[in-house]
Protein backbone atom coordinates (compact mmCIF):
# COMPACT_ATOMS: atom_id res chain seq x y z
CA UNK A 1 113.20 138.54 106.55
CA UNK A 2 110.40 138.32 103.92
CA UNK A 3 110.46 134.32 103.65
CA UNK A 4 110.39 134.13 107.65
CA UNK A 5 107.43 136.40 108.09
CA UNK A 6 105.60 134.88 105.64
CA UNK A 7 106.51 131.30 107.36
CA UNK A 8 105.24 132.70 110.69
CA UNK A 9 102.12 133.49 109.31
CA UNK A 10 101.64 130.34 107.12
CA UNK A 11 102.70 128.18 110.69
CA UNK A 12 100.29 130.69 112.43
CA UNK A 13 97.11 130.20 110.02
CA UNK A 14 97.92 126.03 109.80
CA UNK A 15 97.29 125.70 114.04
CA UNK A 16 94.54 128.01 113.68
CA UNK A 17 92.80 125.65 110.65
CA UNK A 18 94.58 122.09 111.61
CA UNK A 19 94.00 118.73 109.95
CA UNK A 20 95.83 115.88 109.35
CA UNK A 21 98.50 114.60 106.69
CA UNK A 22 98.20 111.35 107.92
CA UNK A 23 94.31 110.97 107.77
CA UNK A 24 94.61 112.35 104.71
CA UNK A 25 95.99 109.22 103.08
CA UNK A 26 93.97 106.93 105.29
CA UNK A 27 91.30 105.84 102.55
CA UNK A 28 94.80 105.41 100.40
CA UNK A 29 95.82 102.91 102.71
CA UNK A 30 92.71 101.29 103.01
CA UNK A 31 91.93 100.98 100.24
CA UNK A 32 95.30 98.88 99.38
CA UNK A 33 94.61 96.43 102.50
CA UNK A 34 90.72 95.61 101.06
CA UNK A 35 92.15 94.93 97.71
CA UNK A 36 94.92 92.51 99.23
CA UNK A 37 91.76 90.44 100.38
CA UNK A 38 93.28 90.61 103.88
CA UNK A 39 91.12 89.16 106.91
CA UNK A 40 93.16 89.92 109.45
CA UNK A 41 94.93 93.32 109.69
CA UNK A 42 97.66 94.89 112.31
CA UNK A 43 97.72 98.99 112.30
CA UNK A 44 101.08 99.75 114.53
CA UNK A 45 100.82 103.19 116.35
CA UNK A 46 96.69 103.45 115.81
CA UNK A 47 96.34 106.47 117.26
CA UNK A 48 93.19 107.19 118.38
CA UNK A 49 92.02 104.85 115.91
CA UNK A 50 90.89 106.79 112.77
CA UNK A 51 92.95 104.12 110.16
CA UNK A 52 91.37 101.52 113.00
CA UNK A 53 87.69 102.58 111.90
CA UNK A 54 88.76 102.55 108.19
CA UNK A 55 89.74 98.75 108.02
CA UNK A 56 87.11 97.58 110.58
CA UNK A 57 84.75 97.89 107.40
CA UNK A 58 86.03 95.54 105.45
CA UNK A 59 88.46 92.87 107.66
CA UNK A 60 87.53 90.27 110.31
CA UNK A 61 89.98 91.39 113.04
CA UNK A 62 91.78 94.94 113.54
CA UNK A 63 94.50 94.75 115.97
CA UNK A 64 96.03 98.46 116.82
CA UNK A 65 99.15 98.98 118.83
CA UNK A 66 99.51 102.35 120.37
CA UNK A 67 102.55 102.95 122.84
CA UNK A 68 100.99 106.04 124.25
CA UNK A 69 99.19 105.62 127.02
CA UNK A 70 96.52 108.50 126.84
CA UNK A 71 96.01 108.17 122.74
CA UNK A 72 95.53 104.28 123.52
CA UNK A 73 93.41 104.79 126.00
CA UNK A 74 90.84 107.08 123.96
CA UNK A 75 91.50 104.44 121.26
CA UNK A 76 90.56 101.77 123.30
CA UNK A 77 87.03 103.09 124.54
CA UNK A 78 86.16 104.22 121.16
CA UNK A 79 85.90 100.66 119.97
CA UNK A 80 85.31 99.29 123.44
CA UNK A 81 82.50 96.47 122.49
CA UNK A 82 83.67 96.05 119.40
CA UNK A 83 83.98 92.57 118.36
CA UNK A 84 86.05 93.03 115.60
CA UNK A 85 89.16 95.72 116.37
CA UNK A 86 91.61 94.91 119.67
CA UNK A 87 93.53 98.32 121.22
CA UNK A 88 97.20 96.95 123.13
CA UNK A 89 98.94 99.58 124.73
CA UNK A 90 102.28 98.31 123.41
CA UNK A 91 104.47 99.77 120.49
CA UNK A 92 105.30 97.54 117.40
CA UNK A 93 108.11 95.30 119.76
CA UNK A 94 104.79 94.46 121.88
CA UNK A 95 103.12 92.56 118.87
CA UNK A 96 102.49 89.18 119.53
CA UNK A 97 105.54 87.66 118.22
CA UNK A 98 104.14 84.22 117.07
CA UNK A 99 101.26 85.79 115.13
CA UNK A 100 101.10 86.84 111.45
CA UNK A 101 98.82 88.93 109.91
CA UNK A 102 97.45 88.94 106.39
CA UNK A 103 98.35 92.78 105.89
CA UNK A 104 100.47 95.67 108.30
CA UNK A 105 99.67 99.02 108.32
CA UNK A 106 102.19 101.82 109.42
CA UNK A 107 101.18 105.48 108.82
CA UNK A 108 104.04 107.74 110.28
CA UNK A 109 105.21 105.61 112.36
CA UNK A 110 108.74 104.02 110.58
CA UNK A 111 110.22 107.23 111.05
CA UNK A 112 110.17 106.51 114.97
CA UNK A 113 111.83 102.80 114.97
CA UNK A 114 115.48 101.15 113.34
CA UNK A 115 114.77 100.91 109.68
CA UNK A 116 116.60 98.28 108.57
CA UNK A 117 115.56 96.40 111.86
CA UNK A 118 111.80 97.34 111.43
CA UNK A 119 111.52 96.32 107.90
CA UNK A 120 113.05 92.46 108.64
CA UNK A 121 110.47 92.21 111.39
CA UNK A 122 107.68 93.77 109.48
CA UNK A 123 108.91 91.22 106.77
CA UNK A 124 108.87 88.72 109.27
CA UNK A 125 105.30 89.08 110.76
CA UNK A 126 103.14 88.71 107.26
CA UNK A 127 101.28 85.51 105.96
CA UNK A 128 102.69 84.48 103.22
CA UNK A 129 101.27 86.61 100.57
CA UNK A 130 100.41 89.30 103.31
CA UNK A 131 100.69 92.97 102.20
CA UNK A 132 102.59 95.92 104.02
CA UNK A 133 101.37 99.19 103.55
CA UNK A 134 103.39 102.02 104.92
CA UNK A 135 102.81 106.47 104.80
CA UNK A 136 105.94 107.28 105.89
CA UNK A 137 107.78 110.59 106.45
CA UNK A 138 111.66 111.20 105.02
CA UNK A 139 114.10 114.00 105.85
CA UNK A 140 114.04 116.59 103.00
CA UNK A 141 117.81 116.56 100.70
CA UNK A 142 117.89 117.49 97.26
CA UNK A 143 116.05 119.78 94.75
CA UNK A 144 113.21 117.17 94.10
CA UNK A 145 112.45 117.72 97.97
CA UNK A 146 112.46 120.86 97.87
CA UNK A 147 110.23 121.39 95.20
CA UNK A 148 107.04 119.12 96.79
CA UNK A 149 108.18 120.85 99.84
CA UNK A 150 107.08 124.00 98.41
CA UNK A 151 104.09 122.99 97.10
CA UNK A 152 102.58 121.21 100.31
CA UNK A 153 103.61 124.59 102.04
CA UNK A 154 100.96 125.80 99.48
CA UNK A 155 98.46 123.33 99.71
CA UNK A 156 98.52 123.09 103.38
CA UNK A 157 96.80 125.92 104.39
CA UNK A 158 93.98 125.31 101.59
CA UNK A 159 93.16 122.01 102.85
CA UNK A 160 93.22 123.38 106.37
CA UNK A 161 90.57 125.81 105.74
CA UNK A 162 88.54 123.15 104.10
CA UNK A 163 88.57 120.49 106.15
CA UNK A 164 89.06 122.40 109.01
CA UNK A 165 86.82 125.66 108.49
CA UNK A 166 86.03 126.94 112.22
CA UNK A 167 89.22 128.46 114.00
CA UNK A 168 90.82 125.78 116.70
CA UNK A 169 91.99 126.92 119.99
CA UNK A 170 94.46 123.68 119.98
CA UNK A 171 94.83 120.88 117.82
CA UNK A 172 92.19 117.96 117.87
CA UNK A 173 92.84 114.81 120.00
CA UNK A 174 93.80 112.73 117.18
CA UNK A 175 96.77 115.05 116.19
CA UNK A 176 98.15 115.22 120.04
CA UNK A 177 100.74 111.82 119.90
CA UNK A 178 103.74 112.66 120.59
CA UNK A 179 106.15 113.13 117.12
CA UNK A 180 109.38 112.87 115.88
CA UNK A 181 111.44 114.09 113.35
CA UNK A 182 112.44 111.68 110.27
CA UNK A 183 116.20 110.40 110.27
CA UNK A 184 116.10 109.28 106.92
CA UNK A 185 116.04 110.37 103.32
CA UNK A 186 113.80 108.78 101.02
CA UNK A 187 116.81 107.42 98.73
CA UNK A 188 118.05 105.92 101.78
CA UNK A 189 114.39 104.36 102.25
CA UNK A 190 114.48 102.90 98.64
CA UNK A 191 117.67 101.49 98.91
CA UNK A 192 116.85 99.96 102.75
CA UNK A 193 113.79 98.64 101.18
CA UNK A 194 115.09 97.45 98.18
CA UNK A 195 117.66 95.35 100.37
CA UNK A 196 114.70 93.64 102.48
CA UNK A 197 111.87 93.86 100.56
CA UNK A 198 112.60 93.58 97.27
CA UNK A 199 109.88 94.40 94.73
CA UNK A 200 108.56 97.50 97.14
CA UNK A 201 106.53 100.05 95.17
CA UNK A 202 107.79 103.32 96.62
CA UNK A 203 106.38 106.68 96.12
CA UNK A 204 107.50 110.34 96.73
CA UNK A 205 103.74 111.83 97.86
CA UNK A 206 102.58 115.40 98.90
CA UNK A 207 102.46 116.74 102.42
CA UNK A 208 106.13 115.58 103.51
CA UNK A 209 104.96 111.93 103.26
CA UNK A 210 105.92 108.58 100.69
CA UNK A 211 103.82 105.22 100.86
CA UNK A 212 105.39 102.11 100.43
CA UNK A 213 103.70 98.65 99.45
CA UNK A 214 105.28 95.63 99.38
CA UNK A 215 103.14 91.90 99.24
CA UNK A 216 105.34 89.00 100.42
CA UNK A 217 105.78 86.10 98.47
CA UNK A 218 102.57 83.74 98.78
C-alpha cells in the first residue's frame, strides 16, 4: 500500500516537473553522427524536431520523418526556410527507398516497428560505411532491470525539477506524440542485432532506455 502511494506521488510530482528521456540523450546521439563525418543524416520519427536542430549544426542535409500529422506539422514550420533540414509526414516505410544516407538516427522509435524487419532495412538504407545510431526503449525482465529501474525512478524526479523548475499544467509539445509500450527485452535486442548487424555496440542506459551503434562496412 506503501510502494503504491509513494508511486502515485512520484507519477504525480514527474507531470507536474516533466522533461524528456529522449532529449536527454540527444547531444549523445549527436555527438556519435558528427564524429562518423556524416553529410547527410535521416532522423526517423523527428518529433517536433529537437534531435533535427541538433544535427543541422554540423551535416549538409537533415531529413526527418514524422508519421504524426500534428507533431510533423509543428516540425515542419519550425525549420520552414531552412535550407538544410526536410520534414515528410511519412513514418520510416515512407523513406525514399532508393536513397542512402551517410548516418540514421532512431530515438524511441524501434520499439514501435518489426525488429528484425526494421534492422535489415535500416541495414539496408546506409552508405557504405554509414553509421546507425539508435536510443531505444526494452521491456523490463530480470534483476539487472530492475535495479536501473529503481534508480531512474530516483533520478527522475531530480532531473525534472531541474530542467523543468516551474510547475506544468500539461506536458510540453515536444513530449505529446503518441507512445507505445516496448515488446522487447534488451537480450532479445542483442541477440536480433547481433544476427543483422553484427559488430553493434549495445548499451543498457538510465531512464528505461539502451543506445545502439552500429557503422556498416565501408
Amino acid at each position: 500500500m506503501i510502494g503504491m502511494s509513494l508511486l502515485s506521488r512520484l507519477a504525480r510530482f514527474n507531470q507536474r516537473h516533466p522533461w524528456s528521456h529522449n532529449d536527454h540523450y540527444g547531444p549523445w546521439v549527436a555527438g556519435r553522427v558528427a564524429a562518423s563525418g556524416a553529410r547527410h543524416v535521416l532522423d526517423v520519427g523527428c518529433g517536433t524536431g529537437n534531435l533535427v536542430a541538433l544535427l543541422g549544426r554540423r551535416a549538409a542535409t537533415v531529413t526527418g520523418l514524422e508519421p504524426d500529422p500534428a507533431t510533423a506539422g509543428a516540425a515542419a514550420a519550425r525549420f520552414a526556410g531552412d535550407p538544410v533540414v526536410t520534414v515528410v509526414r511519412t513514418g520510416f516505410a515512407g523513406r525514399d527507398p532508393g536513397r542512402r544516407w551517410d548516418a540514421v538516427c532512431l530515438v524511441a522509435v524501434l520499439h514501435h516497428l518489426p525488429l528484425v524487419p526494421t534492422l535489415r532495412e535500416l541495414r539496408d538504407c546506409l552508405a557504405p560505411g554509414g553509421r546507425l545510431v539508435i536510443v531505444g526503449c526494452y521491456r523490463e525482465a530480470g534483476r539487472a532491470d530492475l535495479l536501473v529501474s529503481l534508480a531512474a525512478l530516483l533520478a527522475n524526479p531530480i532531473m525534472g525539477l531541474v530542467r523543468h523548475p516551474a510547475r506544468a499544467d500539461a506536458p510540453p509539445a515536444h513530449m505529446s506524440a503518441p507512445t507505445a509500450d516496448a515488446r522487447e527485452t534488451l537480450a532479445e535486442i542483442r541477440a536480433a542485432a547481433a544476427r543483422e548487424l553484427p559488430g553493434a555496440r549495445i548499451r543498457r542506459r538510465l531512464f528505461w532506455r539502451y543506445t545502439l551503434l552500429w557503422d556498416a562496412p565501408a
